[in-house]
C-alpha atoms as a PDB file:
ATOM      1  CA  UNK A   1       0.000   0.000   0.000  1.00  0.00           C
ATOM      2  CA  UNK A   2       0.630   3.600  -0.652  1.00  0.00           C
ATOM      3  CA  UNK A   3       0.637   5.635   2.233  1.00  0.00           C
ATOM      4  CA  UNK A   4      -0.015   9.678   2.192  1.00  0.00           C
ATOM      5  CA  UNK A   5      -0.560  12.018   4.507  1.00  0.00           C
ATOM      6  CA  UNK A   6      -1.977  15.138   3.032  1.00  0.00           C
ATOM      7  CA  UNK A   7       0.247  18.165   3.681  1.00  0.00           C
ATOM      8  CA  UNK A   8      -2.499  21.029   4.006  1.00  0.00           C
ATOM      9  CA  UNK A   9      -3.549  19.227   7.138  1.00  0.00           C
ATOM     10  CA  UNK A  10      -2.692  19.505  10.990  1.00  0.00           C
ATOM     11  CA  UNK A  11      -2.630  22.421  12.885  1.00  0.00           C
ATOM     12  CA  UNK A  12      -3.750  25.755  12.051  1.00  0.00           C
ATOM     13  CA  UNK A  13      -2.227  29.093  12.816  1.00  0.00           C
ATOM     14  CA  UNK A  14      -4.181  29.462  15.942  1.00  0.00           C
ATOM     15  CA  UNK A  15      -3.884  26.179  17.481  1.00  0.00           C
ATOM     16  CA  UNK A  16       0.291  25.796  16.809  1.00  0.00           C
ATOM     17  CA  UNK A  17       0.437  28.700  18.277  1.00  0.00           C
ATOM     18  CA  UNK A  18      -1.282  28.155  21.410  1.00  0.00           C
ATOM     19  CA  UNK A  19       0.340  24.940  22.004  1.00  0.00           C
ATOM     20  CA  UNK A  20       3.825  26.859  21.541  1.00  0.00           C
ATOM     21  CA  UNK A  21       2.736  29.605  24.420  1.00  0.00           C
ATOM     22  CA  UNK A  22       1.541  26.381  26.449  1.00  0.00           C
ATOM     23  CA  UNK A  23       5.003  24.568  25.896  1.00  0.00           C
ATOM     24  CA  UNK A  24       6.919  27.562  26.447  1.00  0.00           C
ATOM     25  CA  UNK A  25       5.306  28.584  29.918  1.00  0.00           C
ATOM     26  CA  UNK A  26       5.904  24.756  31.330  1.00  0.00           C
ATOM     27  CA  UNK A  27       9.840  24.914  30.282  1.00  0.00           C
ATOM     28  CA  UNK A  28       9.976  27.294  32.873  1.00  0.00           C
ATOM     29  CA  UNK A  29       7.165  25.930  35.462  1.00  0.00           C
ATOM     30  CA  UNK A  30       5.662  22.417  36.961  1.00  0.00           C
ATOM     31  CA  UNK A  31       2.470  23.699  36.225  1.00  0.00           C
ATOM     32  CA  UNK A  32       0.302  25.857  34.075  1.00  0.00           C
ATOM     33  CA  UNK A  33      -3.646  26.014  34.453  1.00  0.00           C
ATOM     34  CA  UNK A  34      -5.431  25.814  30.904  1.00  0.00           C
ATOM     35  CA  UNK A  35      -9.271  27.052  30.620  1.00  0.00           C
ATOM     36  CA  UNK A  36     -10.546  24.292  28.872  1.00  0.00           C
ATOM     37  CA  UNK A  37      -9.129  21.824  26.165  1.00  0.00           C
ATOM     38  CA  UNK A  38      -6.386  23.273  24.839  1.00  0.00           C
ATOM     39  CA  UNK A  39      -7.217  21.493  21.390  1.00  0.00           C
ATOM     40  CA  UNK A  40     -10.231  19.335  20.766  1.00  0.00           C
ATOM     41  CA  UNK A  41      -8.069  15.999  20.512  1.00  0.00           C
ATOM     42  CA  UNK A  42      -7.844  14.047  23.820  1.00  0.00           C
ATOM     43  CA  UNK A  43      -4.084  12.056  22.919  1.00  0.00           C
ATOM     44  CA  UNK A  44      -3.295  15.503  22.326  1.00  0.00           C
ATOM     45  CA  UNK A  45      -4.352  17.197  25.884  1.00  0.00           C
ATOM     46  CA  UNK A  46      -2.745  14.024  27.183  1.00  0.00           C
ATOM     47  CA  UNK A  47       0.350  14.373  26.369  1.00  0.00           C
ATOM     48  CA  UNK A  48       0.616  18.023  27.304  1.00  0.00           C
ATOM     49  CA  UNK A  49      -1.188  16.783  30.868  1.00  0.00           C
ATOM     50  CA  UNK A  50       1.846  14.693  31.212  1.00  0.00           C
ATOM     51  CA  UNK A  51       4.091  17.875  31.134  1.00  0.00           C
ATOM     52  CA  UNK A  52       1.772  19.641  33.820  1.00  0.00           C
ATOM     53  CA  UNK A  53      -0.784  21.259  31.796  1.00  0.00           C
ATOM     54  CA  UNK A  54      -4.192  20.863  33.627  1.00  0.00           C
ATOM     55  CA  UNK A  55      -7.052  21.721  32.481  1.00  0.00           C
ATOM     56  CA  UNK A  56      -9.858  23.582  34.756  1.00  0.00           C
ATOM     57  CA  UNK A  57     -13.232  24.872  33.896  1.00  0.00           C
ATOM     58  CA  UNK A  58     -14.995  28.162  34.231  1.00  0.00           C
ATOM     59  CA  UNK A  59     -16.294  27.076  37.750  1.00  0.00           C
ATOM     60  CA  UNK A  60     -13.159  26.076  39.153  1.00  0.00           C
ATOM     61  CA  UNK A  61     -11.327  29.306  37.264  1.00  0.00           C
ATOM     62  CA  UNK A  62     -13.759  31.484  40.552  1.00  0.00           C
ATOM     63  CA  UNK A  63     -11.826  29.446  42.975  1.00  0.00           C
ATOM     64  CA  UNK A  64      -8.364  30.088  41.365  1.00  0.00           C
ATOM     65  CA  UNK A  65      -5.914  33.214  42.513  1.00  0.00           C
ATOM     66  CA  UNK A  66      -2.279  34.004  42.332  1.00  0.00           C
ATOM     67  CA  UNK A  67      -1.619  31.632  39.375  1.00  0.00           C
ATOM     68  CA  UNK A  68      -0.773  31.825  36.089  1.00  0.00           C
ATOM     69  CA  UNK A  69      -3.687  30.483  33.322  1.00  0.00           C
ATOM     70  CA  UNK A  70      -3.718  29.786  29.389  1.00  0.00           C
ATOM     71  CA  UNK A  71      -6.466  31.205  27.518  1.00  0.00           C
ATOM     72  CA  UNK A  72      -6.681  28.828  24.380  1.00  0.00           C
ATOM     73  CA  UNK A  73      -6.850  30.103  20.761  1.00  0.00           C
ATOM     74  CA  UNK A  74     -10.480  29.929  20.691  1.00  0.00           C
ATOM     75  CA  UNK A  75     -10.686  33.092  23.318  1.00  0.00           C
ATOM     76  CA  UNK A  76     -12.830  34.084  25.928  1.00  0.00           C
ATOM     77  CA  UNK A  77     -15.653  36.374  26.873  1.00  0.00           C
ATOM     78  CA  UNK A  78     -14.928  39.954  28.700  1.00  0.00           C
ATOM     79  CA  UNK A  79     -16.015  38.428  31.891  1.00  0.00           C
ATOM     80  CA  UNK A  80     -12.837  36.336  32.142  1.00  0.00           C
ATOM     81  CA  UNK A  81     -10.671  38.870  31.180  1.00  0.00           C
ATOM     82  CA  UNK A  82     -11.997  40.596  34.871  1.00  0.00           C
ATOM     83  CA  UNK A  83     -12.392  37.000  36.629  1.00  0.00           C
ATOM     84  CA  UNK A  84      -8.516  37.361  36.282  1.00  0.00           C
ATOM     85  CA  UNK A  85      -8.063  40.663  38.010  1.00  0.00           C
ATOM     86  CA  UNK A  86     -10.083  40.346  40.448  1.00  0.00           C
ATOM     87  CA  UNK A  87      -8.053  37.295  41.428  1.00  0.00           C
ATOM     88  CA  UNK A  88      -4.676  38.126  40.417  1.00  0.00           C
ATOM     89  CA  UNK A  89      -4.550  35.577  38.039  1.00  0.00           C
ATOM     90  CA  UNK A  90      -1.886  36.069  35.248  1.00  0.00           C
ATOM     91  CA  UNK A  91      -3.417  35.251  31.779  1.00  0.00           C
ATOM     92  CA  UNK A  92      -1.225  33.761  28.826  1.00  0.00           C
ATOM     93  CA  UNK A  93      -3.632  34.735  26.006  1.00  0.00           C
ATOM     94  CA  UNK A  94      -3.275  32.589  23.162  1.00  0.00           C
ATOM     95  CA  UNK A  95      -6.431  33.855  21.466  1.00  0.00           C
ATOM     96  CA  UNK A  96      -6.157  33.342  18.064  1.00  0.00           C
ATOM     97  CA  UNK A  97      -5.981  35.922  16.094  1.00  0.00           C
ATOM     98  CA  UNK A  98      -8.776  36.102  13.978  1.00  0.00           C
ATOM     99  CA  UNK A  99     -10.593  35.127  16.688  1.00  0.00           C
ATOM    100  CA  UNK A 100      -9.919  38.095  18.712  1.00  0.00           C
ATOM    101  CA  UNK A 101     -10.553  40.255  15.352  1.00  0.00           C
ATOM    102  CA  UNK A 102     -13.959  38.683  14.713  1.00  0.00           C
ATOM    103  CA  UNK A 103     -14.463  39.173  19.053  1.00  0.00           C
ATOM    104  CA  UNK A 104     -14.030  43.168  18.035  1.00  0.00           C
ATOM    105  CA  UNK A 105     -16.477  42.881  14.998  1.00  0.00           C
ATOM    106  CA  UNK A 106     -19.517  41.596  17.019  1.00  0.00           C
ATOM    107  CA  UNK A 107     -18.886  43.687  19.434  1.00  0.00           C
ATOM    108  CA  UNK A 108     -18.706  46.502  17.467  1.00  0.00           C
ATOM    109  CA  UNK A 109     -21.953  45.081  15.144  1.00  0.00           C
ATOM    110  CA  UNK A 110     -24.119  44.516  18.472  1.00  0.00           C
ATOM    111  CA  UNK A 111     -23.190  48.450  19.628  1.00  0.00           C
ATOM    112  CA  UNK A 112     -24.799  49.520  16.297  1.00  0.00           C
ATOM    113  CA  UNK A 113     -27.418  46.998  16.224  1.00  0.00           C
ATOM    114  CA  UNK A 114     -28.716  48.360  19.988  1.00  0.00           C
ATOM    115  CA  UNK A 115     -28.961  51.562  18.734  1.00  0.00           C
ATOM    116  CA  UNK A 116     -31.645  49.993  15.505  1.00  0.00           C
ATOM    117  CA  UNK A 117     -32.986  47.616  18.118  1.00  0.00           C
ATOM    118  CA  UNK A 118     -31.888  45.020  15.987  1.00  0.00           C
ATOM    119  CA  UNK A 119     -30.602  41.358  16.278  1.00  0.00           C
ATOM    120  CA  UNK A 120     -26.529  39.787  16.284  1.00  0.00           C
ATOM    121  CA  UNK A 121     -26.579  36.216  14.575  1.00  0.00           C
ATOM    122  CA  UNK A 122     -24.105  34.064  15.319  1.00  0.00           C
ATOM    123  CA  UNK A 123     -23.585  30.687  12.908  1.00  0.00           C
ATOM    124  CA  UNK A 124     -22.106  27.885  15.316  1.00  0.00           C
ATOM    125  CA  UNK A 125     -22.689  25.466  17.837  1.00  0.00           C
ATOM    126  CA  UNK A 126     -24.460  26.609  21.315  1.00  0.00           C
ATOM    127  CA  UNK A 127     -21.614  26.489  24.132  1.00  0.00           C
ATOM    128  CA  UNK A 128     -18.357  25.709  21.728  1.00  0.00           C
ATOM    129  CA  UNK A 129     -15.692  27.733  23.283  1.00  0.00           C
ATOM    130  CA  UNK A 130     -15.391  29.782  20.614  1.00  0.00           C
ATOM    131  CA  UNK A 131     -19.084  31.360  20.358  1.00  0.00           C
ATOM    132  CA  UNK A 132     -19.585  31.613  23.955  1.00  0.00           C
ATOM    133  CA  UNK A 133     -16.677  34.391  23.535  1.00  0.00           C
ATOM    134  CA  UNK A 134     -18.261  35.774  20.746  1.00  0.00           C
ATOM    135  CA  UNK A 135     -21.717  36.359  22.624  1.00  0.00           C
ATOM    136  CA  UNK A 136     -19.651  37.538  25.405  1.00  0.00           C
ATOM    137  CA  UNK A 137     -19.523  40.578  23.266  1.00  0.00           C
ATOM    138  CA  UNK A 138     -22.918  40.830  22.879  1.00  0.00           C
ATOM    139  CA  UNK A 139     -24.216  40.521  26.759  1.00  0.00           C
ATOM    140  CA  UNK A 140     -25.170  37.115  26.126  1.00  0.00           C
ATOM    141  CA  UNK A 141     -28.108  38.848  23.125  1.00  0.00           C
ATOM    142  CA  UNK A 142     -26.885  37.274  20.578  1.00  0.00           C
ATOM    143  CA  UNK A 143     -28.905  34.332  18.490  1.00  0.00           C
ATOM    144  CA  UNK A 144     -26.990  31.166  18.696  1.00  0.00           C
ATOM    145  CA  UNK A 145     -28.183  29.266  14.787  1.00  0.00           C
ATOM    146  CA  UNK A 146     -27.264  25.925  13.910  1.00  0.00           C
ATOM    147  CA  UNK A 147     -30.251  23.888  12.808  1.00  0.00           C
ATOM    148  CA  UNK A 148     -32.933  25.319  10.493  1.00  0.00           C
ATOM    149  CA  UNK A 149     -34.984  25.125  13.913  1.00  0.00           C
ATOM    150  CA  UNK A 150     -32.877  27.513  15.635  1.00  0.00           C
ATOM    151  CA  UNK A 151     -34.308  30.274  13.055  1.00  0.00           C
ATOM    152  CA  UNK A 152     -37.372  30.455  15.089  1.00  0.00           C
ATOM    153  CA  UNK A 153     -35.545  32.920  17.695  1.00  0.00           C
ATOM    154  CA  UNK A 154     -34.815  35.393  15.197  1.00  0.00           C
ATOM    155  CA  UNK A 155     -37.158  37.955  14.794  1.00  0.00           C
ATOM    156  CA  UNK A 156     -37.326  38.107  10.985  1.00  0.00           C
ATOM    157  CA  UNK A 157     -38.876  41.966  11.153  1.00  0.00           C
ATOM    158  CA  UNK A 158     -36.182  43.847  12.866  1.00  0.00           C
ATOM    159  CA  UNK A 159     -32.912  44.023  11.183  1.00  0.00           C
ATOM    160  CA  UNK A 160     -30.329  41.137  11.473  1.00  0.00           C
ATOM    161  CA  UNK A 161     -26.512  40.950  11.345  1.00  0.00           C
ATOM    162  CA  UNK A 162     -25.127  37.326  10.811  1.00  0.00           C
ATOM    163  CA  UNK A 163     -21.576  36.339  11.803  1.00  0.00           C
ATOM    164  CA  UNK A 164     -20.491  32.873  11.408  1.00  0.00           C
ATOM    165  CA  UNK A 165     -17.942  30.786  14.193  1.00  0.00           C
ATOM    166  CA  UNK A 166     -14.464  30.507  12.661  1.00  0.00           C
ATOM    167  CA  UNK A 167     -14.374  27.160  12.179  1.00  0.00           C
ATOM    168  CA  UNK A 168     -17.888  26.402  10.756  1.00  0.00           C
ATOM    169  CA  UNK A 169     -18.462  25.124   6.626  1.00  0.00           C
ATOM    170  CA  UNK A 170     -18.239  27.591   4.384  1.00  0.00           C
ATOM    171  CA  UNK A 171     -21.504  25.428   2.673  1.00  0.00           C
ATOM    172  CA  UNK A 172     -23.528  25.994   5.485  1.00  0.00           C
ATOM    173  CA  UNK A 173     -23.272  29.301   6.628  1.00  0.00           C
ATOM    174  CA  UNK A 174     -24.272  30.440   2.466  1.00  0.00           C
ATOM    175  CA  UNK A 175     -27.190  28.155   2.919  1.00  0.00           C
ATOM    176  CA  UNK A 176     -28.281  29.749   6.297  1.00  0.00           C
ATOM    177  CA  UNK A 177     -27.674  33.456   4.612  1.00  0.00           C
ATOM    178  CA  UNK A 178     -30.191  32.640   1.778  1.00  0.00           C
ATOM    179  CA  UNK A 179     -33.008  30.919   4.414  1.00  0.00           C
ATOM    180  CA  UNK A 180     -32.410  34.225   6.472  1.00  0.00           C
ATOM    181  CA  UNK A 181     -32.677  36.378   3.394  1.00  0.00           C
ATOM    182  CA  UNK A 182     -35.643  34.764   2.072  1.00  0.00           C
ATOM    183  CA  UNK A 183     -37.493  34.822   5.948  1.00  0.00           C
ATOM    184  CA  UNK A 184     -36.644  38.758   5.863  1.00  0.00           C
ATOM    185  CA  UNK A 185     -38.103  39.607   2.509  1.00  0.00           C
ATOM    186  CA  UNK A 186     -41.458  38.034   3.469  1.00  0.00           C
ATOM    187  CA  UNK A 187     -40.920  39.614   6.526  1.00  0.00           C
ATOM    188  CA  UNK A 188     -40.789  42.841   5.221  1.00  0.00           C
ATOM    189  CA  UNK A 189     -42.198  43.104   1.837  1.00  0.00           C
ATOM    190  CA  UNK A 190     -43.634  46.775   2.120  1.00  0.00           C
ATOM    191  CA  UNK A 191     -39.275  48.012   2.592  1.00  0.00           C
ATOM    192  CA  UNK A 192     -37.580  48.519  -0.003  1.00  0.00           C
ATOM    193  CA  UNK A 193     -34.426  47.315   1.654  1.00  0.00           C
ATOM    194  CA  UNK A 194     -34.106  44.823   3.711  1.00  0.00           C
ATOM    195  CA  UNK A 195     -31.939  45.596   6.876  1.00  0.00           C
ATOM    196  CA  UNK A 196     -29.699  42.193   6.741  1.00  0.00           C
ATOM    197  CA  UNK A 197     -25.557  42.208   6.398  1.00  0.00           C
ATOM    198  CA  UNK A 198     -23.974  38.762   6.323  1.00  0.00           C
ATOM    199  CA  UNK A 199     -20.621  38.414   7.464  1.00  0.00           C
ATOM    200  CA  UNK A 200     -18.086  35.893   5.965  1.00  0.00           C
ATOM    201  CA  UNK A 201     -16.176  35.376   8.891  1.00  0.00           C
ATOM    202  CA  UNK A 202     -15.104  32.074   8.667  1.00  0.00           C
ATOM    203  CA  UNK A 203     -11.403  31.323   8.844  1.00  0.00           C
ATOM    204  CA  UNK A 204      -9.440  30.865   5.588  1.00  0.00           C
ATOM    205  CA  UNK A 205      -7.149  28.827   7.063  1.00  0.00           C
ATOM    206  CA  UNK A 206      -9.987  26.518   7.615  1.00  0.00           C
ATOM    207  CA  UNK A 207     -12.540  27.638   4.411  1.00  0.00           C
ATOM    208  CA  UNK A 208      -9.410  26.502   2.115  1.00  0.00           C
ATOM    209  CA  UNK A 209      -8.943  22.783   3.122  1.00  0.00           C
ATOM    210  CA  UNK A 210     -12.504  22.316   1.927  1.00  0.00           C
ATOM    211  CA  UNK A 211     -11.525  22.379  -1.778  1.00  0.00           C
ATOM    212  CA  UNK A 212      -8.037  21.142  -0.467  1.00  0.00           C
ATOM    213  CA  UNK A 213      -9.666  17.671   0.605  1.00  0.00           C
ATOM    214  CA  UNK A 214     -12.177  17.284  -2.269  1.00  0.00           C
ATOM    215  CA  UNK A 215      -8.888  16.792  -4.547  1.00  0.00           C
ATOM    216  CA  UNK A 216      -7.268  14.717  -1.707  1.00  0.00           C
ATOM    217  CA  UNK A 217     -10.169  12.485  -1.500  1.00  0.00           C
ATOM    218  CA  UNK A 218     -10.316  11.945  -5.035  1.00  0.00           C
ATOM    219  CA  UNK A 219      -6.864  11.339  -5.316  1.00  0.00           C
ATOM    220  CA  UNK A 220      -6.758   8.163  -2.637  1.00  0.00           C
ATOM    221  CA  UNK A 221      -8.787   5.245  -2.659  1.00  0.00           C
ATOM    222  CA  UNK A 222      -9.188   4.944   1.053  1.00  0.00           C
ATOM    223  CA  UNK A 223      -9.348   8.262   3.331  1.00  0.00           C
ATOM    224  CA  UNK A 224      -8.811   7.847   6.627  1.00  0.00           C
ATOM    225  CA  UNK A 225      -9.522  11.126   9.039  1.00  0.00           C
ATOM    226  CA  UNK A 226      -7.972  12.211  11.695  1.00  0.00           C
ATOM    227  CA  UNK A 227      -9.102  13.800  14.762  1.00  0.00           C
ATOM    228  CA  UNK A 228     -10.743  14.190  18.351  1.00  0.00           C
ATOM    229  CA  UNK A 229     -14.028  13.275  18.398  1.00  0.00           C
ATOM    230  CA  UNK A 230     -15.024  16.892  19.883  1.00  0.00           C
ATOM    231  CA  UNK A 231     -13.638  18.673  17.117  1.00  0.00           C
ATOM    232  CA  UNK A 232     -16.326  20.726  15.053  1.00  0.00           C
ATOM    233  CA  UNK A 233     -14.204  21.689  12.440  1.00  0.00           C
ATOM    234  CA  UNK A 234     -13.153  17.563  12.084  1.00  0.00           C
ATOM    235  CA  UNK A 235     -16.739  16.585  11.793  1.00  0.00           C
ATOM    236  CA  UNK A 236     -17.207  19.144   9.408  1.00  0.00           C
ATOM    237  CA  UNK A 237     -13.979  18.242   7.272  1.00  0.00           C
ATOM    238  CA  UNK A 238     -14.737  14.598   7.412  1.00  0.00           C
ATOM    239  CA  UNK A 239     -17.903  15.232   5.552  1.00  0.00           C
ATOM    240  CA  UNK A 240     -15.978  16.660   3.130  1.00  0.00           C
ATOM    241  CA  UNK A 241     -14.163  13.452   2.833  1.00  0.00           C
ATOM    242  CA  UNK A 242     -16.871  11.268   2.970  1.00  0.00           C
ATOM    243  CA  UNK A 243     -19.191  13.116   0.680  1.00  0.00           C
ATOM    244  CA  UNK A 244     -15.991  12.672  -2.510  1.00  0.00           C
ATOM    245  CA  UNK A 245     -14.987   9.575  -1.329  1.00  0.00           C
ATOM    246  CA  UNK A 246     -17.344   6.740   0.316  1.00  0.00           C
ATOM    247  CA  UNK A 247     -13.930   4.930   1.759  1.00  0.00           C
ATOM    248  CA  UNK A 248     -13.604   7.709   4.501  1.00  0.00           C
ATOM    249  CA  UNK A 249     -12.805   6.470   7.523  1.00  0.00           C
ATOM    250  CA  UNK A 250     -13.383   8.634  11.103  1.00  0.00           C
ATOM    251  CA  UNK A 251     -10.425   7.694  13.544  1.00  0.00           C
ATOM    252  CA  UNK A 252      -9.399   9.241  16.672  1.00  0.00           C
ATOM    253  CA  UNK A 253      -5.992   7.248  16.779  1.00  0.00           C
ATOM    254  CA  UNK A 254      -4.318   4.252  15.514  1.00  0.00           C
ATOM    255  CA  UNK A 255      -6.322   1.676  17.787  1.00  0.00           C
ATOM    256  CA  UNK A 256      -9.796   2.274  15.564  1.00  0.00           C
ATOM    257  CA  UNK A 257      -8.038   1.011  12.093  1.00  0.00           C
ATOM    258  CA  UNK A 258      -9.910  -1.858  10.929  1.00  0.00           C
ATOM    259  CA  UNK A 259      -7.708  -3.985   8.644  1.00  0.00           C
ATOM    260  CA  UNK A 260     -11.102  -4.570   6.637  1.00  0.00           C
ATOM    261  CA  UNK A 261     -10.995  -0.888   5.333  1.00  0.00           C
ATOM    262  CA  UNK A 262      -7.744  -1.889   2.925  1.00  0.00           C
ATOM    263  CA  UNK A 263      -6.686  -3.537   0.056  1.00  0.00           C
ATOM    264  CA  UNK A 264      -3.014  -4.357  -0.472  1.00  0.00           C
ATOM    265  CA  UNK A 265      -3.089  -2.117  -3.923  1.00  0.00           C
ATOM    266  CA  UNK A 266      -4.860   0.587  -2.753  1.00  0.00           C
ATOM    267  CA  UNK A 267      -3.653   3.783  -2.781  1.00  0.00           C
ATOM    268  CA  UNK A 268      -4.252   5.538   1.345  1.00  0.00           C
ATOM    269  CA  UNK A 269      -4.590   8.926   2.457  1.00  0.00           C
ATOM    270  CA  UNK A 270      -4.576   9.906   5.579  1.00  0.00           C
ATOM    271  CA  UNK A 271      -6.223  13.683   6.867  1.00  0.00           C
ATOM    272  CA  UNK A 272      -7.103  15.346   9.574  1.00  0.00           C
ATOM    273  CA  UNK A 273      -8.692  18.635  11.280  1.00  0.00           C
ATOM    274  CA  UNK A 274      -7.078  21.888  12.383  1.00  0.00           C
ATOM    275  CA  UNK A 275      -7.090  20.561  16.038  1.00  0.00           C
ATOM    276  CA  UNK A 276      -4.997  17.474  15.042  1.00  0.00           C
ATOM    277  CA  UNK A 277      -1.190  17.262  15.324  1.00  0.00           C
ATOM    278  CA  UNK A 278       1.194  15.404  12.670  1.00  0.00           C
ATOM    279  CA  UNK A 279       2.918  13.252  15.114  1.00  0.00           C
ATOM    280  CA  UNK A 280      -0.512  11.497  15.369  1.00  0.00           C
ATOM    281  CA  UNK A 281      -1.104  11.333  11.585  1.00  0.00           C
ATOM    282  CA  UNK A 282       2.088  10.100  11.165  1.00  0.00           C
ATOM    283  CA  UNK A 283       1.819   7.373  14.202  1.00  0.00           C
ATOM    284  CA  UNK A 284      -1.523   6.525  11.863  1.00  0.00           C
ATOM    285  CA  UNK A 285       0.485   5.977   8.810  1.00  0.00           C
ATOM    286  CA  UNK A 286       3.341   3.765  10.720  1.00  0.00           C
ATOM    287  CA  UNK A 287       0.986   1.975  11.921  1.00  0.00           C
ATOM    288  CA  UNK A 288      -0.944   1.284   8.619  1.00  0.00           C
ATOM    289  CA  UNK A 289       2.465   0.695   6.423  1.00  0.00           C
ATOM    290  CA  UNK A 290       3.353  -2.227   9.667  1.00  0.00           C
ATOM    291  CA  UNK A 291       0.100  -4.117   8.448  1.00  0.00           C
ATOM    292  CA  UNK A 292       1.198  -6.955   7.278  1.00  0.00           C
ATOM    293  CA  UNK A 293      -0.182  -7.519   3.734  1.00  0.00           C
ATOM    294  CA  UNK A 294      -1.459 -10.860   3.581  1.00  0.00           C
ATOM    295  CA  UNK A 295      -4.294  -9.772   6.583  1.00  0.00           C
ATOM    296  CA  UNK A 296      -5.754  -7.237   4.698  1.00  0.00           C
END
C-alpha cells in the first residue's frame, strides 16, 4: 500500500500557536492552568497533561488566585478577562488571532445593532468555546443558529446581522444566509431594503482545506480522518471526505483502524482537522504501512 498524509492538514495558525505559548510557559514551570481543552483531541491534551498542563473549567477558574492560566486560541468572553483581576490571576492569552478580530467585529456590530434595536446572529454550535466568547460581546443577546430550527428565535422583522464561528463550513453558513434572506423579505415586503448584512467570517485557514480535501479524496482510494471526536471543524472536514470519497474512515488514533478498510493495492490517504497534530497522523500511517499484507 501507498501511504499519504496530506500536507495542508494539521494544525492551524491558531492552534500551533497556542500549544507553543503552552510549551513555552511549562519549560519554565511544573504547572500551568489551561481554561478548557487546549485542542479538541484528547491524545493531544494528554500528552501536554503529562508535562503539567491541567485543564480547569470556568467554575473552578472562581476558585483560582495568584496563578498563572492559558487562555486557548479559541478566546474568551470579557467576563474572564476581569475574573482574572479580580483574582490576580496572570493570563497567557493565546487567542487566536482572527478570533480576537472577529471578538471586536460583534462587538462593534451589536453596539450599532442596539442603537436599531436590531438582532446579532451568530452561525455555530451553542456552548463551543469559541461562540460563547463571541456572545460575550454581545451581553449574552446574541442568536446562537445551527439547525434550520434555531431560526425560530430570530425575529425576521427587525434588522439582522449574521456572523459565522471561525471554524464552521463555508456550505452551510451560504445556505443559512439565503433561508435568512428569504425569511426577511417576506418579513418585510412593504421596505424597499431589507436591513440584513452577512458576514463571511469564517477562517481561511480553515474555508481553504474544503476544496483542499475534495482533490485529496479523489486522489486516494481509502481516506482515513484524523481527529478528536469533539472537534467541530473535524466533523465538518470529514464530511468533506466522505461526501468525494465513500472509503472515509473517522479515527481518533491508531487503535480504531480496521484492517477490513484496505486492500493491499490501494492507494491511502490519511487527513485530519485543524485541532490534530502530525505526530498522530504520522503514528496513523506507521501503523498502517506495519500491516502486514497478507491480513488485509
Amino acid at each position: 500500500m501507498q501511504v499519504t498524509i496530506d500536507k495542508n492538514s494539521g494544525y492551524c495558525f491558531g492552534v500551533e500557536f497556542a500549544i507553543q505559548m503552552a510549551e513555552d510557559e511549562m519549560a519554565e514551570s511544573d504547572r500551568l492552568y489551561c481554561l478548557g481543552d487546549i485542542v479538541h483531541n484528547d491524545m493531544e491534551v494528554n500528552r501536554l497533561s503529562a508535562k503539567g498542563l491541567v485543564v480547569i473549567d470556568r467554575e473552578e477558574l472562581k476558585n483560582l488566585r495568584d496563578c498563572k492560566v492559558l487562555i486557548r486560541a479559541h478566546g474568551e468572553p470579557p467576563e474572564t478577562y476581569q475574573l482574572a483581576i479580580e483574582n490576580n490571576i496572570e493570563l497567557i492569552d493565546a487567542s487566536c488571532p482572527v478570533v480576537l478580530k472577529l471578538q471586536h467585529r460583534v462587538k462593534t456590530a451589536f453596539d450599532k445593532m442596539e442603537k436599531r434595536e436590531g438582532q446579532i446572529v451568530i452561525y455555530g454550535k451553542k456552548g463551543h468555546a469559541e461562540v460563547i466568547g463571541l456572545t460575550g460581546q454581545t451581553l449574552e443577546k446574541a442568536i446562537v443558529v445551527m439547525e434550520d430550527e434555531d431560526l425560530e428565535k430570530i425575529d425576521f422583522s427587525r434588522p439582522v446581522t449574521l456572523f459565522s464561528q471561525t471554524t464552521k463550513s463555508t456550505k452551510g453558513f451560504y445556505a443559512l444566509k439565503a433561508k435568512i434572506a428569504e425569511r426577511m423579505a417576506k418579513s418585510n415586503q412593504e421596505m424597499e431594503e431589507v436591513d440584513f448584512t452577512a458576514n463571511d467570517s469564517i477562517c481561511r485557514q480553515v474555508s481553504n482545506r474544503e476544496p483542499q480535501l475534495n482533490r485529496f479524496a479523489q486522489e486516494n482510494d481509502v481516506i482515513i480522518f484524523v481527529s478528536g471526536k469533539k472537534s467541530s471543524n473535524g466533523k465538518a472536514l470529514y464530511q468533506v471526505c466522505k461526501a468525494e470519497n465513500p472509503r472515509s474512515y473517522f479515527v481518533e488514533n491508531e487503535n480504531e483502524l480496521d484492517p477490513k478498510w484496505f486492500d493491499p493495492q490501494d492507494k491511502v490517504g490519511i487527513c485530519g482537522a485543524t485541532s490534530t497534530p502530525m505526530w498522530l497522523m504520522e503514528q496513523v500511517q506507521n501503523y498502517i504501512q506495519s500491516m502486514d499484507t497478507a491480513t488485509v
